[in-house]
Protein backbone atom coordinates (compact mmCIF):
# COMPACT_ATOMS: atom_id res chain seq x y z
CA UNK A 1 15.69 9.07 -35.13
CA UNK A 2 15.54 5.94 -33.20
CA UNK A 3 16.78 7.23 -29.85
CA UNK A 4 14.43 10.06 -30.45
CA UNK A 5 11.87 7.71 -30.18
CA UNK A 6 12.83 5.43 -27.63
CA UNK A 7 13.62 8.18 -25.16
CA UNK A 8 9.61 9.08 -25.99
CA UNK A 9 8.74 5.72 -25.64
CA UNK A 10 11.00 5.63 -22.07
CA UNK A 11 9.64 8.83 -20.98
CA UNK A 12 6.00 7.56 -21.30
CA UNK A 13 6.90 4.65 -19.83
CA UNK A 14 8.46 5.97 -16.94
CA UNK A 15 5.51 8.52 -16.66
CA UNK A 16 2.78 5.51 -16.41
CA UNK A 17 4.84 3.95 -14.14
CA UNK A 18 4.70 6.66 -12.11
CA UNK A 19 0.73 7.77 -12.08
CA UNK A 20 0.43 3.90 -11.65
CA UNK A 21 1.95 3.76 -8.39
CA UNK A 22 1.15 6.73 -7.29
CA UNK A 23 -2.80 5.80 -7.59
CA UNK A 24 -2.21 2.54 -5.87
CA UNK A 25 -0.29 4.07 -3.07
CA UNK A 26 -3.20 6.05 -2.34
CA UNK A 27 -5.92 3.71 -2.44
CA UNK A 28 -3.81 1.63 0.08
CA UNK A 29 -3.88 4.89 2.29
CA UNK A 30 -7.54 4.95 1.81
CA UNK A 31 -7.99 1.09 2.75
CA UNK A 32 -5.27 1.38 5.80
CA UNK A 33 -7.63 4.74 6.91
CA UNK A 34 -10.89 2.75 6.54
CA UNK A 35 -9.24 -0.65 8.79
CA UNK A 36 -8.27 1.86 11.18
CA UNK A 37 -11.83 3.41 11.71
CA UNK A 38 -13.21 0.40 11.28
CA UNK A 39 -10.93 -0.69 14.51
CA UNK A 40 -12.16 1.86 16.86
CA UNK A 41 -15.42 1.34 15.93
CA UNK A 42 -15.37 -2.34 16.87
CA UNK A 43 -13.80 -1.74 19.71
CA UNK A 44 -16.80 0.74 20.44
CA UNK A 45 -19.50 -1.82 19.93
CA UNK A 46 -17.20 -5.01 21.41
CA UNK A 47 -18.82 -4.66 24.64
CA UNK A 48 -22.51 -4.85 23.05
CA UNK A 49 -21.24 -7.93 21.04
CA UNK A 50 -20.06 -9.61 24.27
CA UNK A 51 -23.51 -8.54 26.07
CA UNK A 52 -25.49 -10.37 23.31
CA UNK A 53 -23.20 -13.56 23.33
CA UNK A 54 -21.58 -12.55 20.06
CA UNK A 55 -17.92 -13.51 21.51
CA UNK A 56 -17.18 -15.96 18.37
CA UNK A 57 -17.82 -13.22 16.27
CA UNK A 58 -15.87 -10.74 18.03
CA UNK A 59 -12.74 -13.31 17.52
CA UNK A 60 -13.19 -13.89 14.26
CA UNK A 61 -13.07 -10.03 13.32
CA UNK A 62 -9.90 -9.94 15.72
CA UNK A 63 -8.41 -12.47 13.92
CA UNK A 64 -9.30 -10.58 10.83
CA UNK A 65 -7.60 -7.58 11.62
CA UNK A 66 -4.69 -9.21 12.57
CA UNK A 67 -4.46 -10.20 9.43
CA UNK A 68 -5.04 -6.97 7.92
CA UNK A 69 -1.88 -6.21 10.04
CA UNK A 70 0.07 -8.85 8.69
CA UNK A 71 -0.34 -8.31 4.93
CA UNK A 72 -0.04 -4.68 5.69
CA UNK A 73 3.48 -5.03 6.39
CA UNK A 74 4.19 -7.43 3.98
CA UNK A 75 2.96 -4.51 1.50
CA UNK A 76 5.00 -2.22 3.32
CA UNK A 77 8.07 -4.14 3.50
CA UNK A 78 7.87 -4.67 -0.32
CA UNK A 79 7.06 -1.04 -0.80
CA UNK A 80 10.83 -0.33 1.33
CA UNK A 81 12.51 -3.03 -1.13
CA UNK A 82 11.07 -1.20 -4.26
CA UNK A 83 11.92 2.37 -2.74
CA UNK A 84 15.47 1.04 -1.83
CA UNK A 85 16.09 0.05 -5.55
CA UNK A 86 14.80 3.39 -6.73
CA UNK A 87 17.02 5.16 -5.01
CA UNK A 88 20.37 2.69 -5.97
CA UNK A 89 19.06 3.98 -9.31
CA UNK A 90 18.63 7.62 -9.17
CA UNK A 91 21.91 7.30 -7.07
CA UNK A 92 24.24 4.50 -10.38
CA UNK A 93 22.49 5.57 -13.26
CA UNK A 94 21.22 9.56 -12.79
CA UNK A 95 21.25 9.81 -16.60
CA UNK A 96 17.57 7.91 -16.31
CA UNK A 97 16.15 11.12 -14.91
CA UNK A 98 14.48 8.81 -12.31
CA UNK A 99 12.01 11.60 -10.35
C-alpha cells in the first residue's frame, strides 16, 4: 500500500518537475528571441542615436546587452550541469523511469 502510494506521489512529482522546466525553458527562448530583436533593432537606430548626441546612451544599452550575454551563459552553463546529471541518472538508476 505504501509503495503504491509513494510511486504516485514520485510520479507526480516527477511530472511537475517536468511541466515546470519545460515552461521555464521556453519563456527563456522567448526572452533570448526578444534580446535578439531587440539587438538588430538598436543597431538599426544606433546611427540616429549618434546623430542626435545620444552616444552615452548607446553605451549604456551596449553594456546592457553584454550583460544579457553574460547571464545568458551562466543560465546555459547551469542548464548543461543539470542536463549532464539527468542523463548520469537515466544512464545508474533506469528503474526511475527518468523521461
Amino acid at each position: 500500500m505504501y509503495k503504491q502510494h509513494f510511486q504516485n506521489a514520485f510520479q507526480t512529482g516527477k511530472r511537475t518537475i517536468a511541466n515546470i522546466w519545460n515552461h521555464a525553458t521556453k519563456f527563456a527562448g522567448d526572452i533570448d528571441y526578444s534580446m535578439k530583436v531587440g539587438k538588430r533593432l538598436f543597431a538599426a537606430m544606433d546611427p540616429l542615436l549618434q546623430d542626435f548626441g545620444a552616444g552615452q546612451t548607446s553605451r549604456a544599452i551596449v553594456q546592457g546587452f553584454g550583460q544579457y550575454e553574460k547571464g545568458r551563459d551562466e543560465v546555459i552553463g547551469y542548464n548543461n550541469q543539470v542536463q549532464g546529471t539527468l542523463n548520469r541518472l537515466r544512464r545508474n538508476v533506469p528503474e526511475l523511469e527518468i523521461d
